[in-house]
Protein backbone atom coordinates (compact mmCIF):
# COMPACT_ATOMS: atom_id res chain seq x y z
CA UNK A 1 185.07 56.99 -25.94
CA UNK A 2 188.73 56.05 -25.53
CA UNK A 3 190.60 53.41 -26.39
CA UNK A 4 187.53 52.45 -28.77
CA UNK A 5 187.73 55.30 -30.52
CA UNK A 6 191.51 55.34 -30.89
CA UNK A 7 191.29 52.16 -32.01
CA UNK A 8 188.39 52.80 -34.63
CA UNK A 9 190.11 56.32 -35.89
CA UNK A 10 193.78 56.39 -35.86
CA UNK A 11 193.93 59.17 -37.75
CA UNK A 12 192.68 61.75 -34.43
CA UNK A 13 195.11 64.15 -33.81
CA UNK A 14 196.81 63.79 -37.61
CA UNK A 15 193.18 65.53 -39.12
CA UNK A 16 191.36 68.77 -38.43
CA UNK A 17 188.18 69.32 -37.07
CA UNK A 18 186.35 69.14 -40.88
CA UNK A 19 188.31 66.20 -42.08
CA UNK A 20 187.89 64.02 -38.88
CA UNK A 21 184.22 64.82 -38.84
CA UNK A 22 183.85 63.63 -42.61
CA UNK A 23 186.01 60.73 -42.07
CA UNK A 24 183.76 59.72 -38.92
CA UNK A 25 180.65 60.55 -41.03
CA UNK A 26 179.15 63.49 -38.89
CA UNK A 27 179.83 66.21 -41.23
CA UNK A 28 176.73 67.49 -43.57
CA UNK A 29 176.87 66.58 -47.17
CA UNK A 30 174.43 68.77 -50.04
CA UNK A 31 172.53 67.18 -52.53
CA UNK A 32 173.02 70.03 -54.77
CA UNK A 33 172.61 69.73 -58.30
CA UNK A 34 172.29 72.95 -61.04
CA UNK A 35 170.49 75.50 -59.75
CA UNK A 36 168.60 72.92 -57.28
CA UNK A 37 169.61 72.75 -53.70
CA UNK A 38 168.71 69.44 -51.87
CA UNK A 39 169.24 69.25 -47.94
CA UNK A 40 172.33 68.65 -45.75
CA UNK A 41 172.58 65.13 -44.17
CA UNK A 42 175.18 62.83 -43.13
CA UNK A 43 175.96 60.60 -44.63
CA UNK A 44 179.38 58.00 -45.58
CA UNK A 45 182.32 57.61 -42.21
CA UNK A 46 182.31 54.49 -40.65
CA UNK A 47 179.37 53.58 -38.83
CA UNK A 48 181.20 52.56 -35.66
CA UNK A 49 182.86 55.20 -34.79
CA UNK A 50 178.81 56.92 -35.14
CA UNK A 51 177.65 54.73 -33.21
CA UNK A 52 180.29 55.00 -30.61
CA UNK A 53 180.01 58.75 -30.64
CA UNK A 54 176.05 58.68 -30.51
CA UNK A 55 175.87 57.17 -27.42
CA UNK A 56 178.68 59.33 -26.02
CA UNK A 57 177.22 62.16 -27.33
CA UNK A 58 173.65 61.17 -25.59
CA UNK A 59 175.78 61.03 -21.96
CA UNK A 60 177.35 63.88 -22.76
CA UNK A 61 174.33 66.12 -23.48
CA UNK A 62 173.01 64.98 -20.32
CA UNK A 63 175.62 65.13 -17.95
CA UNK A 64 178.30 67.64 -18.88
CA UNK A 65 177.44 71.53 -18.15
CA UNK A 66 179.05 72.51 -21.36
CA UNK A 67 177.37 69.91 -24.19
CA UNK A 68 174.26 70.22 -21.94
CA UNK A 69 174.54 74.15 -22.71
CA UNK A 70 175.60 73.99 -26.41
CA UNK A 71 172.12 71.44 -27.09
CA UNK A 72 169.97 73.67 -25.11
CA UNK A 73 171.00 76.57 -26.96
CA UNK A 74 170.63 74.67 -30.69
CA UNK A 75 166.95 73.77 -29.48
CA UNK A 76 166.08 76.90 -28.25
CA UNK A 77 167.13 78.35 -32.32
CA UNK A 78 164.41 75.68 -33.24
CA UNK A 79 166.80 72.91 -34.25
CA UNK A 80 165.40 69.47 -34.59
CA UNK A 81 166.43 67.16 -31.35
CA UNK A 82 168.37 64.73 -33.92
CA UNK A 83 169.62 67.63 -35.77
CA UNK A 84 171.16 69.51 -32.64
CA UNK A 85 172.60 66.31 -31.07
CA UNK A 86 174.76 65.39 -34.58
CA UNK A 87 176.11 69.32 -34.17
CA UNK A 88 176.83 67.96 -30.43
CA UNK A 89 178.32 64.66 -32.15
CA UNK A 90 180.47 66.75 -34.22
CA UNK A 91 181.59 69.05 -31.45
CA UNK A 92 182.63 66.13 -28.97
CA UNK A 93 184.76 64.57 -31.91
CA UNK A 94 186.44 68.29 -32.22
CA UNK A 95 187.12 67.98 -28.63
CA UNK A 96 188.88 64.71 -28.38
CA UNK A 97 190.86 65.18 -31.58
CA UNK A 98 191.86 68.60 -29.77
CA UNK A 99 192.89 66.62 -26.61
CA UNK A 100 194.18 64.11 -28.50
CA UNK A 101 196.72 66.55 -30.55
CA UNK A 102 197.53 68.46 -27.09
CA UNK A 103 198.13 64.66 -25.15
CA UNK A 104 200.61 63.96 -28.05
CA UNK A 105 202.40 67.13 -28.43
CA UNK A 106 202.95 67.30 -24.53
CA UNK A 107 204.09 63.76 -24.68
CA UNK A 108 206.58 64.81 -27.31
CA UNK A 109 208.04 67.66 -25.16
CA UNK A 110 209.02 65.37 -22.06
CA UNK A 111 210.28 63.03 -24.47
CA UNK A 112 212.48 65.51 -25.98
């Protein structure tokens, strides 16, 4: 995901987890309205940073112990395959903005 994704969402590391997951359009919207309550989808964010994290995310739930661990476990609850791999979308773009804040602020230090 890289420089793609630094590129396509300059504002990692300036957002938190929430904000960077609306702005990349992973976050789940309601359709509420009155006393009706519609479901939660994604929807909005740009599209290429989706994509870009969609097909990271698929490598990621296949390869890494620790994605591979959090999608097994959403399954098992009875979560929807699409469903449990936009919570793993959402928790690989928490992860990068983390390392992106931590890569910054220790860049800062030796600066300083």
């Amino acid at each position: 995901m890289g420089k793609l994704t630094l590129a396509l969402l300059p504002e990692l590391d300036h957002l938190d987890r929430r904000q960077i997951a609306k702005l990349a359009g992973v976050a789940p919207m309601n359709r509420d309205s009155g006393q009706g309550q519609g479901k939660r989808r994604i929807r909005g964010g740009r599209a290429p940073v989706r994509v870009a994290l969609y097909m990271a995310t698929l490598s990621a739930v296949r390869w890494d112990p620790l994605m591979k661990a959090h999608y097994q476990q959403l399954r098992a609850r009875g979560k929807l395959g699409k469903v449990a791999l936009v919570a793993c979308m959402r928790k690989l773009l928490g992860i990068v903005n983390a390392r992106r804040r931590d890569e910054l602020r220790a860049g800062s230090l030796v600066l300083a």
